[in-house]
PDB file of N, CA and C in Angstrom:
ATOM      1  N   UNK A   1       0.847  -1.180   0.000  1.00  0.00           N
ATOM      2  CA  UNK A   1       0.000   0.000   0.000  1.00  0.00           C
ATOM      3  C   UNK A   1       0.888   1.238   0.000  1.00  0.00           C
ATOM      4  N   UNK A   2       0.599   2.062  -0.906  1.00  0.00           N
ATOM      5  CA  UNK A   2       1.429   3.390  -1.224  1.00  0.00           C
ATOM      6  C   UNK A   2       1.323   4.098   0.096  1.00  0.00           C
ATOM      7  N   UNK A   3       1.973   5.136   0.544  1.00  0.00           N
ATOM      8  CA  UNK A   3       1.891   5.801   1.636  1.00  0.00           C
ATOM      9  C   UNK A   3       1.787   7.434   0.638  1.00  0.00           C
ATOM     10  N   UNK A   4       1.441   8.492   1.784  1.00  0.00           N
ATOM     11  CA  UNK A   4       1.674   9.860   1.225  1.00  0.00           C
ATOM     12  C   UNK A   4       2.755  10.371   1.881  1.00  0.00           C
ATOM     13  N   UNK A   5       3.495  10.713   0.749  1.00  0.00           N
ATOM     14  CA  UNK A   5       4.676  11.735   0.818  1.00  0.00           C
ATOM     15  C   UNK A   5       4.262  12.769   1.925  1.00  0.00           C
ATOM     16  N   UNK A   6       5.267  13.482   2.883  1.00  0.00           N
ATOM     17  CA  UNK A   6       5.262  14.571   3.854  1.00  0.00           C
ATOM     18  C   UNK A   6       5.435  15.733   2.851  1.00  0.00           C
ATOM     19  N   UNK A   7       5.155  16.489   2.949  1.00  0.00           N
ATOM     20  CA  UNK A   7       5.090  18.402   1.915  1.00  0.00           C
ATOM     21  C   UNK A   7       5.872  19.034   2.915  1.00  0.00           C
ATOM     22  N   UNK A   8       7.029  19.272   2.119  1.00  0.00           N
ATOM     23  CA  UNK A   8       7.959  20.266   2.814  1.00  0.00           C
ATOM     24  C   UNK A   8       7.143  21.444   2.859  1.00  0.00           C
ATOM     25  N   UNK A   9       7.475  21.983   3.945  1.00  0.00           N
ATOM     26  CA  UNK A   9       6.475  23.255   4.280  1.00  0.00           C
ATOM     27  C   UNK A   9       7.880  24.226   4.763  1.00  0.00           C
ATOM     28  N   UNK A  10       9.065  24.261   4.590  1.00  0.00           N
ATOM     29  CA  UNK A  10       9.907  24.999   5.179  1.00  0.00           C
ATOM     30  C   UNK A  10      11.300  24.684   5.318  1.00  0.00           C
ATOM     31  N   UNK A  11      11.925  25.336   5.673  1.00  0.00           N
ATOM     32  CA  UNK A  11      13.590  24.503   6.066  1.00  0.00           C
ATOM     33  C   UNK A  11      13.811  24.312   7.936  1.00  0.00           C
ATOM     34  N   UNK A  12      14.512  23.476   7.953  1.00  0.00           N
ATOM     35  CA  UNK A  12      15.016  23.457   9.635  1.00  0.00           C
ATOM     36  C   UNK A  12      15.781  24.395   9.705  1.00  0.00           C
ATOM     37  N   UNK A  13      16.837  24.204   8.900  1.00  0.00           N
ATOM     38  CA  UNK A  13      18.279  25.113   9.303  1.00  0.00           C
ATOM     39  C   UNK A  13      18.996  24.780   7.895  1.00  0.00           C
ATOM     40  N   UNK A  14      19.815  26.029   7.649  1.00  0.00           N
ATOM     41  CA  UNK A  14      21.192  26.173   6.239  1.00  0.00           C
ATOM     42  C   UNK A  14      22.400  26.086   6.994  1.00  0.00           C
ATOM     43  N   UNK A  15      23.455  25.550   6.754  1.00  0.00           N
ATOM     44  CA  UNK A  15      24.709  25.575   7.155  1.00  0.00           C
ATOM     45  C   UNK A  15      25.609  26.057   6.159  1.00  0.00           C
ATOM     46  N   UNK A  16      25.870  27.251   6.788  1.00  0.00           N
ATOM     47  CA  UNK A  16      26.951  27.688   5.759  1.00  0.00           C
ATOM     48  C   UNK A  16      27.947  28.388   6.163  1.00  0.00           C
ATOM     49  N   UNK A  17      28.973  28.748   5.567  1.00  0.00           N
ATOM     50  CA  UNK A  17      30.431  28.779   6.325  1.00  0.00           C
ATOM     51  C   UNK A  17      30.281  31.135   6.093  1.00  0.00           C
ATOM     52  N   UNK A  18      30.373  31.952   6.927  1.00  0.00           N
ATOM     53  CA  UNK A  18      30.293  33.433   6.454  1.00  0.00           C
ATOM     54  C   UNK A  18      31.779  33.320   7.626  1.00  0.00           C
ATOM     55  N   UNK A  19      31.795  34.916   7.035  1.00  0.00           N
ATOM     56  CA  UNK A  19      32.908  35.726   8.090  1.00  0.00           C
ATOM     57  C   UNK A  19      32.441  36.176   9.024  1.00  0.00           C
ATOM     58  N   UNK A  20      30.722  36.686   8.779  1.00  0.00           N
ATOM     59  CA  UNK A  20      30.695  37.939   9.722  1.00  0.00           C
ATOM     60  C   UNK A  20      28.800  37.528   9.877  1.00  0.00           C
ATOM     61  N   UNK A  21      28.351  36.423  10.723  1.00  0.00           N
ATOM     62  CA  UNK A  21      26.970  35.774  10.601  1.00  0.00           C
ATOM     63  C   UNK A  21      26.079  37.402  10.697  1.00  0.00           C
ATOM     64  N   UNK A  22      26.099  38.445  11.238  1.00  0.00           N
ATOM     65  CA  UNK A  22      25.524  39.236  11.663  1.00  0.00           C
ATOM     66  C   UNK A  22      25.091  40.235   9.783  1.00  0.00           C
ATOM     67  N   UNK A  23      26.390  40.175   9.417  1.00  0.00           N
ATOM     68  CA  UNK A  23      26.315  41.124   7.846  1.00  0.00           C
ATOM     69  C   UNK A  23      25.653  40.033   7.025  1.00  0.00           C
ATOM     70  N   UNK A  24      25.873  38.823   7.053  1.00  0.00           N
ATOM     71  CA  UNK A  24      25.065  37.778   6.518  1.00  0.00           C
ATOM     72  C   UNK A  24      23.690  37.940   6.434  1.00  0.00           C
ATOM     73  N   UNK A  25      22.967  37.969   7.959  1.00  0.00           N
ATOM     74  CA  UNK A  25      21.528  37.999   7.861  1.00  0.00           C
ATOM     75  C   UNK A  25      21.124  39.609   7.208  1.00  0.00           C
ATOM     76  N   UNK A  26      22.190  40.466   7.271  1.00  0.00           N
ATOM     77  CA  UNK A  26      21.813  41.773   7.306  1.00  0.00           C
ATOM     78  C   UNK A  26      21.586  41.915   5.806  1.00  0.00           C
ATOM     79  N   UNK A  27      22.400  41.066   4.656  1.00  0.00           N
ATOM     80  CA  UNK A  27      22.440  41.134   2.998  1.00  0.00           C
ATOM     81  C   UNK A  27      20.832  40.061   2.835  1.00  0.00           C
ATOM     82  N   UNK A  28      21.268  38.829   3.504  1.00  0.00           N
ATOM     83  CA  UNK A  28      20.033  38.298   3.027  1.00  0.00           C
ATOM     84  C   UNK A  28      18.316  38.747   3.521  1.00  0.00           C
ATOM     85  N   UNK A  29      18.626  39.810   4.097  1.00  0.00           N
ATOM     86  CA  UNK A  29      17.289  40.151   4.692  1.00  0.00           C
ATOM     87  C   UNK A  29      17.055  41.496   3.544  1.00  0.00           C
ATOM     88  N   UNK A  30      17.596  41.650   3.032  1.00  0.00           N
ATOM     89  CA  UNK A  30      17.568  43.185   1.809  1.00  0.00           C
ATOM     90  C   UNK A  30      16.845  42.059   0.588  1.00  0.00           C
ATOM     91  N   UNK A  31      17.577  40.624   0.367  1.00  0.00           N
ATOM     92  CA  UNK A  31      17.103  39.928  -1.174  1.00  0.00           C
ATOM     93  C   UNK A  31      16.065  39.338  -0.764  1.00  0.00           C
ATOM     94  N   UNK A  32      15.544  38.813   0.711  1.00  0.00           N
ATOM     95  CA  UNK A  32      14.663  37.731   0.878  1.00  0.00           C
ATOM     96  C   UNK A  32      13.721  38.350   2.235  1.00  0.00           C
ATOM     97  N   UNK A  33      12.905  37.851   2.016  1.00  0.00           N
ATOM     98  CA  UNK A  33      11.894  37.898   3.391  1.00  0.00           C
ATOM     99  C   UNK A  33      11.625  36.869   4.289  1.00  0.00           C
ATOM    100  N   UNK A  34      12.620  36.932   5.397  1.00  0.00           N
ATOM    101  CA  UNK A  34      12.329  35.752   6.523  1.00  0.00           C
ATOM    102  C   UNK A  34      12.327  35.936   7.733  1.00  0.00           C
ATOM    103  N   UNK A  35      12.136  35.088   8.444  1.00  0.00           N
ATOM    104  CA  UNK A  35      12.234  34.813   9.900  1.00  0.00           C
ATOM    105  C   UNK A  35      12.666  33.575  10.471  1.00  0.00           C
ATOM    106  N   UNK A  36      13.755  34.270  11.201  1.00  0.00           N
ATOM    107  CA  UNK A  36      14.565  33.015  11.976  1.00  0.00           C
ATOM    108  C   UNK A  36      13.407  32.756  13.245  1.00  0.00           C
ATOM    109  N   UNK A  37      13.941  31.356  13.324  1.00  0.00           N
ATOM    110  CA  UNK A  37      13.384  30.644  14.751  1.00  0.00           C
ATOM    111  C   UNK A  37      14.211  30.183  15.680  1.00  0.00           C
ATOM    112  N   UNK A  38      15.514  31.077  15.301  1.00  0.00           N
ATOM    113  CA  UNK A  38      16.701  30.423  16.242  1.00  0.00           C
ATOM    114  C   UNK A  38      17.692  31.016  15.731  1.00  0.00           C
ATOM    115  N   UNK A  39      18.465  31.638  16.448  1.00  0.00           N
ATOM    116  CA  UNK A  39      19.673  32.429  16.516  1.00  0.00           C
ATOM    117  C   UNK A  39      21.027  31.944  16.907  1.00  0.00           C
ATOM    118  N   UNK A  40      22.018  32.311  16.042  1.00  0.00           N
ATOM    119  CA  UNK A  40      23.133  31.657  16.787  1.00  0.00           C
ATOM    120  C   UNK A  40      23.567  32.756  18.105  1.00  0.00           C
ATOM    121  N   UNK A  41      22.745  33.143  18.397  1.00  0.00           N
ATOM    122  CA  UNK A  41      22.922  34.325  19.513  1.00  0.00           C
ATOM    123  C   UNK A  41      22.182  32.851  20.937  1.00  0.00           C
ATOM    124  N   UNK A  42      21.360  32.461  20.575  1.00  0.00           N
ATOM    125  CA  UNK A  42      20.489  31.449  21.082  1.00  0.00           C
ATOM    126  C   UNK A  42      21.272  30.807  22.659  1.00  0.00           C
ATOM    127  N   UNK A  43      20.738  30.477  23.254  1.00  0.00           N
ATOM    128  CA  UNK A  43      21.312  30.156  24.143  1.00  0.00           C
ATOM    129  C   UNK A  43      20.213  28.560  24.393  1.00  0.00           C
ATOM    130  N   UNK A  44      21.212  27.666  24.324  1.00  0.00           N
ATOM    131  CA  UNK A  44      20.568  26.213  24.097  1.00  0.00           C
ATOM    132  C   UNK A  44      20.839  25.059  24.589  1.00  0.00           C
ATOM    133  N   UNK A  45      20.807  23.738  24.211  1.00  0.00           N
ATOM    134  CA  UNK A  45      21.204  22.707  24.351  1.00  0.00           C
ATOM    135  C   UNK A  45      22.857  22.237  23.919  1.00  0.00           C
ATOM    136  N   UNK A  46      22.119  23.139  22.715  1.00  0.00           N
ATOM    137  CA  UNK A  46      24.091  22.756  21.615  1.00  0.00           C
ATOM    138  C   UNK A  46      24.414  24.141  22.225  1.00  0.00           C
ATOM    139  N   UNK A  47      25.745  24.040  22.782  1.00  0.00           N
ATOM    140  CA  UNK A  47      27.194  25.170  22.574  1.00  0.00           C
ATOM    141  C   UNK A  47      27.567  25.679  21.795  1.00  0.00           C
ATOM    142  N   UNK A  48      27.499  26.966  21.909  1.00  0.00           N
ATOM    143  CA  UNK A  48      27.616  27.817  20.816  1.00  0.00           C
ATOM    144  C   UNK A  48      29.508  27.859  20.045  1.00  0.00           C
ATOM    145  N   UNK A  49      29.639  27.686  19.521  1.00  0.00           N
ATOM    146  CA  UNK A  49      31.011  28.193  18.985  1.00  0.00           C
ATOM    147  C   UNK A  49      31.466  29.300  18.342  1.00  0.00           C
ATOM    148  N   UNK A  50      32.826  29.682  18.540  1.00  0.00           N
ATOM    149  CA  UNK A  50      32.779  31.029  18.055  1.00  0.00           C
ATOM    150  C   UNK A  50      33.383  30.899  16.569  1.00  0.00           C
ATOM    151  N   UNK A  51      32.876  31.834  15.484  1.00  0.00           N
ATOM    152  CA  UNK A  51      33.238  32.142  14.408  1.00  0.00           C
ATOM    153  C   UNK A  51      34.646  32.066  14.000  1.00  0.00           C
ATOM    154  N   UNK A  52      35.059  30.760  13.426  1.00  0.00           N
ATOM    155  CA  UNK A  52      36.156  30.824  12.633  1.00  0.00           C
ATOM    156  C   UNK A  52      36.623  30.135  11.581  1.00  0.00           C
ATOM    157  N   UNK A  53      37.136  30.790  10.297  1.00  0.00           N
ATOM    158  CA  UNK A  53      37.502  30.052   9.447  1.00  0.00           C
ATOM    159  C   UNK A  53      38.290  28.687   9.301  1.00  0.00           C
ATOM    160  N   UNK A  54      38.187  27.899   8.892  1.00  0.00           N
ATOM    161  CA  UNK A  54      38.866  27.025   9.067  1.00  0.00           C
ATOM    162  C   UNK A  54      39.630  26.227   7.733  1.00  0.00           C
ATOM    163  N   UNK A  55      39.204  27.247   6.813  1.00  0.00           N
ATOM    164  CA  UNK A  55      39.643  26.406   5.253  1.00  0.00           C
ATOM    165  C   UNK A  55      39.323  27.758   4.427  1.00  0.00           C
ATOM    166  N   UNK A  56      39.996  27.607   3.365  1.00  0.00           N
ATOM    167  CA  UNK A  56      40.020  28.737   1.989  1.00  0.00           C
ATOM    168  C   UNK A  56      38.355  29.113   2.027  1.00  0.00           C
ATOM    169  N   UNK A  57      38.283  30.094   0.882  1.00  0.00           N
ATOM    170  CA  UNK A  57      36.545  30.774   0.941  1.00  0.00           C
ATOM    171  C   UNK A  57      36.546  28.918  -0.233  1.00  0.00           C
ATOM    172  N   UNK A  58      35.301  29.104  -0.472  1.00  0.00           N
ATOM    173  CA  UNK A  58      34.929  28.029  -1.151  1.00  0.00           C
ATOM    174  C   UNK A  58      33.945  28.428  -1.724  1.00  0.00           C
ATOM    175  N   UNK A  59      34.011  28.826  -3.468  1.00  0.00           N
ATOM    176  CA  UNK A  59      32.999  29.786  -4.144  1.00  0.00           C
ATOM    177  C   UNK A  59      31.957  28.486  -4.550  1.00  0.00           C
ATOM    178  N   UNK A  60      32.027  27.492  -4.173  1.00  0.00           N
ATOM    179  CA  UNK A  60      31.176  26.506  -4.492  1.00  0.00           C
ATOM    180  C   UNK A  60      29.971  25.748  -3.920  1.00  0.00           C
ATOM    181  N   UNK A  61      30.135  26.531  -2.040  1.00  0.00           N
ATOM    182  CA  UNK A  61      28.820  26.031  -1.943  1.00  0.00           C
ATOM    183  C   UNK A  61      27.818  27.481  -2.387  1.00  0.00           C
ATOM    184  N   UNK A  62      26.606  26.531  -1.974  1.00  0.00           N
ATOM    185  CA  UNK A  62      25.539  27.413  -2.127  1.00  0.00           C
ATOM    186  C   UNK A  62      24.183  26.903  -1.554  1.00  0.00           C
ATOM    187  N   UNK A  63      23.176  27.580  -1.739  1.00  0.00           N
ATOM    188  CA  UNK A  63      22.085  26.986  -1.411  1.00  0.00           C
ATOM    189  C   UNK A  63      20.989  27.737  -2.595  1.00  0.00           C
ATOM    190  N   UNK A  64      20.044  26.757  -2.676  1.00  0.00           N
ATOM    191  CA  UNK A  64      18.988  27.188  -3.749  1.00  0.00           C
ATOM    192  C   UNK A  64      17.898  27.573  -3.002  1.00  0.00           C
ATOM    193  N   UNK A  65      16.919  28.093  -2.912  1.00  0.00           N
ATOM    194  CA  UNK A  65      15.912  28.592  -2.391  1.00  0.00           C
ATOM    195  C   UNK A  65      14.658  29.284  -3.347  1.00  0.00           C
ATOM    196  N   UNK A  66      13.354  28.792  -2.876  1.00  0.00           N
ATOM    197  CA  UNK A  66      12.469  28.828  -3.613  1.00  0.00           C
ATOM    198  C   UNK A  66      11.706  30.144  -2.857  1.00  0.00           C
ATOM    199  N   UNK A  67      10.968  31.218  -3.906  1.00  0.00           N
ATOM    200  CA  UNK A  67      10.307  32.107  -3.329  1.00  0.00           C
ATOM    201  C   UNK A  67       9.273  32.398  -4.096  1.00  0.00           C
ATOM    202  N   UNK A  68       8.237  33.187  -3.199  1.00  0.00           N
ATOM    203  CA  UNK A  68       6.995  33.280  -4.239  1.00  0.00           C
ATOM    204  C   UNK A  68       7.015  33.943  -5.446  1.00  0.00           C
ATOM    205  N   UNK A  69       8.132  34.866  -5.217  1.00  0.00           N
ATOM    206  CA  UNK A  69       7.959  35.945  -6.707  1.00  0.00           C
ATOM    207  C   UNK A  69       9.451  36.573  -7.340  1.00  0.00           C
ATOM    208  N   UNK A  70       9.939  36.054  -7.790  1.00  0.00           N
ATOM    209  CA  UNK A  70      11.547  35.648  -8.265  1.00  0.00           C
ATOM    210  C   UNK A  70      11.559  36.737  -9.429  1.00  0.00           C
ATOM    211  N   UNK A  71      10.595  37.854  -9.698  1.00  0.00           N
ATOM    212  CA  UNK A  71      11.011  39.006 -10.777  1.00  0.00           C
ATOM    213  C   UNK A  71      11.932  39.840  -9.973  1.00  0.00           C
ATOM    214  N   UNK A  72      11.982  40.511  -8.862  1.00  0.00           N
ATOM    215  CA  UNK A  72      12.922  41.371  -8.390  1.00  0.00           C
ATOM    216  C   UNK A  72      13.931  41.073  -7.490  1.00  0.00           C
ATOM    217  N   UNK A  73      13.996  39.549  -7.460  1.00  0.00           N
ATOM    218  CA  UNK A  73      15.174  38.945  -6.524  1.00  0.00           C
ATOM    219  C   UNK A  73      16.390  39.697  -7.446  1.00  0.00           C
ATOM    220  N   UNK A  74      16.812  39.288  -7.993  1.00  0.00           N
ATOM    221  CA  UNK A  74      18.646  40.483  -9.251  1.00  0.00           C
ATOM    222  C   UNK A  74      18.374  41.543  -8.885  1.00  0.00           C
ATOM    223  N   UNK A  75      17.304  42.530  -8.635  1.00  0.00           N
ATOM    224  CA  UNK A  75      17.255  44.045  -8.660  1.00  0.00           C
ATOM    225  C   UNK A  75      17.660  44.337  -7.321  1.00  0.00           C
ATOM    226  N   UNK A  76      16.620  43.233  -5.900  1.00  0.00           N
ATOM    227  CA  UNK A  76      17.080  43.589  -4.634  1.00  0.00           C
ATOM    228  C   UNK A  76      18.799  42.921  -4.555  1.00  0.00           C
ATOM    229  N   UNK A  77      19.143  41.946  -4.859  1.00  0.00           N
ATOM    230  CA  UNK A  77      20.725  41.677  -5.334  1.00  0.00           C
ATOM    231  C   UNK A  77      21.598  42.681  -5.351  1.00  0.00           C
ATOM    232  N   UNK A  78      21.434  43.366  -6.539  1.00  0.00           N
ATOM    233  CA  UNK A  78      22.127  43.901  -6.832  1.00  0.00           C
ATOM    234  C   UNK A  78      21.995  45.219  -6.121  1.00  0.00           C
ATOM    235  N   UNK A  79      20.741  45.978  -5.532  1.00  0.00           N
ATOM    236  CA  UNK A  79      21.034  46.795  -4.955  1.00  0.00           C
ATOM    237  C   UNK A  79      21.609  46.415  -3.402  1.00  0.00           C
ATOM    238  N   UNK A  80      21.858  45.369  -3.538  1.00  0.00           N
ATOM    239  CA  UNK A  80      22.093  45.387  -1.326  1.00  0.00           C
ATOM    240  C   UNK A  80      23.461  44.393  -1.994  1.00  0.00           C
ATOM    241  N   UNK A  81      24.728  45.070  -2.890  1.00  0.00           N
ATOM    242  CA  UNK A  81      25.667  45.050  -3.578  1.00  0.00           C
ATOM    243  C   UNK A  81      26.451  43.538  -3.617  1.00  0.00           C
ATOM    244  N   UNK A  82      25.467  42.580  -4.410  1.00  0.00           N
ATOM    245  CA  UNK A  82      25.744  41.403  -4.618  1.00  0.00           C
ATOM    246  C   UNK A  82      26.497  41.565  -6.065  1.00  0.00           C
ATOM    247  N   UNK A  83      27.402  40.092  -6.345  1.00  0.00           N
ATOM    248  CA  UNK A  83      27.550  40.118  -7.825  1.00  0.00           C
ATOM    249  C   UNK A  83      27.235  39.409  -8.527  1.00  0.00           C
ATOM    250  N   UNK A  84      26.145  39.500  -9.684  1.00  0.00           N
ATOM    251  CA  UNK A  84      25.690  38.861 -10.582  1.00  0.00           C
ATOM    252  C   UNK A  84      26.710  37.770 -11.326  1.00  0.00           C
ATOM    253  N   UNK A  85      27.153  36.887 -11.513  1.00  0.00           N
ATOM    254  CA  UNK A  85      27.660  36.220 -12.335  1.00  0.00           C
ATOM    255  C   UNK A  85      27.065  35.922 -13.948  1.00  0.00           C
ATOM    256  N   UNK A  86      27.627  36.867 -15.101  1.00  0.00           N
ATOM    257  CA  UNK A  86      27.220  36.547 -16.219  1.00  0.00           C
ATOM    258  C   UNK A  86      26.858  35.584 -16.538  1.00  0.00           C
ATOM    259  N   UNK A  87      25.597  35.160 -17.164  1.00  0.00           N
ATOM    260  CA  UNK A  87      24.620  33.782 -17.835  1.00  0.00           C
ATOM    261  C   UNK A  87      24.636  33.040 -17.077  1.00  0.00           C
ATOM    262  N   UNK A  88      24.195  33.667 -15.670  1.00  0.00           N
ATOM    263  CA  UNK A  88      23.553  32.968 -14.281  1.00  0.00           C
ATOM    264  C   UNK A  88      22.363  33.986 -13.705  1.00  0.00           C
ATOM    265  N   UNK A  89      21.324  33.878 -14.589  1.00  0.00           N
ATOM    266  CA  UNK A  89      20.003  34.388 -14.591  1.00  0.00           C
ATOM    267  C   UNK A  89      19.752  33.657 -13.031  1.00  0.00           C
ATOM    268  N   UNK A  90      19.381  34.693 -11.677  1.00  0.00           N
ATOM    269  CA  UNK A  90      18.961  34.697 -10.865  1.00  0.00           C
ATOM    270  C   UNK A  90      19.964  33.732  -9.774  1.00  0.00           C
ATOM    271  N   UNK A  91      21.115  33.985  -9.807  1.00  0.00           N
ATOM    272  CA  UNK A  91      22.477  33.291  -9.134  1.00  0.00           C
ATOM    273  C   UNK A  91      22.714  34.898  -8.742  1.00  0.00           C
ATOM    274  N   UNK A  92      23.271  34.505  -7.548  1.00  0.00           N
ATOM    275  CA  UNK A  92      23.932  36.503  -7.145  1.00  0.00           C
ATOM    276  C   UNK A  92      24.848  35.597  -5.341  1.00  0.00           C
ATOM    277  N   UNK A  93      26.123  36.237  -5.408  1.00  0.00           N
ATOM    278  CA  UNK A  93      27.144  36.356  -4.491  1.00  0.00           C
ATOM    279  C   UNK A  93      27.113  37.335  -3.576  1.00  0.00           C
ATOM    280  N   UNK A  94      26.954  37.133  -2.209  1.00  0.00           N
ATOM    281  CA  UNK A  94      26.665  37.966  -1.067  1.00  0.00           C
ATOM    282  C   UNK A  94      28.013  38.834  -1.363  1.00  0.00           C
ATOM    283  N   UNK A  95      28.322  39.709  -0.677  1.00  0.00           N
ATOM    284  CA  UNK A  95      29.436  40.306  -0.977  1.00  0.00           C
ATOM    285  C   UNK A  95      30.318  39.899  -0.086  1.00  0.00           C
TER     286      UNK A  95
END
């Protein structure tokens, strides 16, 4: 008997490597509209660690993300001074 698939309704959490988590939320809150449910400010179960590099930048991860209305995602981009990568229609690099 087939079962029904669960419907992603959201993300848990992104892991991703920044310099500065604070200018992070501050660029992606200019291209995107969200709300955290947990802060690495958070005070929790898991121990917080402090910010540090630990390997070269790595222009290769990324994350994809789906939104309701993807005409002015490049315009807010580019004004909250991301860089477009030529013949990467709707790809943009935090600064």
């Amino acid at each position: 008997m087939g079962m029904t698939k669960p419907k992603l309704m959201g993300l848990n959490h992104v892991a991703l490597e920044v310099d500065d988590v604070d200018a992070a939320l501050e660029f992606n809150g200019k291209v995107i509209d969200f709300q955290l449910r947990g802060s690495h400010r958070d005070e929790g179960p898991i121990p917080r660690v402090e910010p540090r590099r630990t390997q070269e930048h790595d222009t290769n991860r990324h994350c994809g993300l789906v939104v309701n209305d993807r005409s002015i995602v490049i315009d807010l981009a580019n004004a909250a001074d991301a860089t477009v990568p030529v013949g990467r229609p709707f790809n943009f690099l935090d600064p």
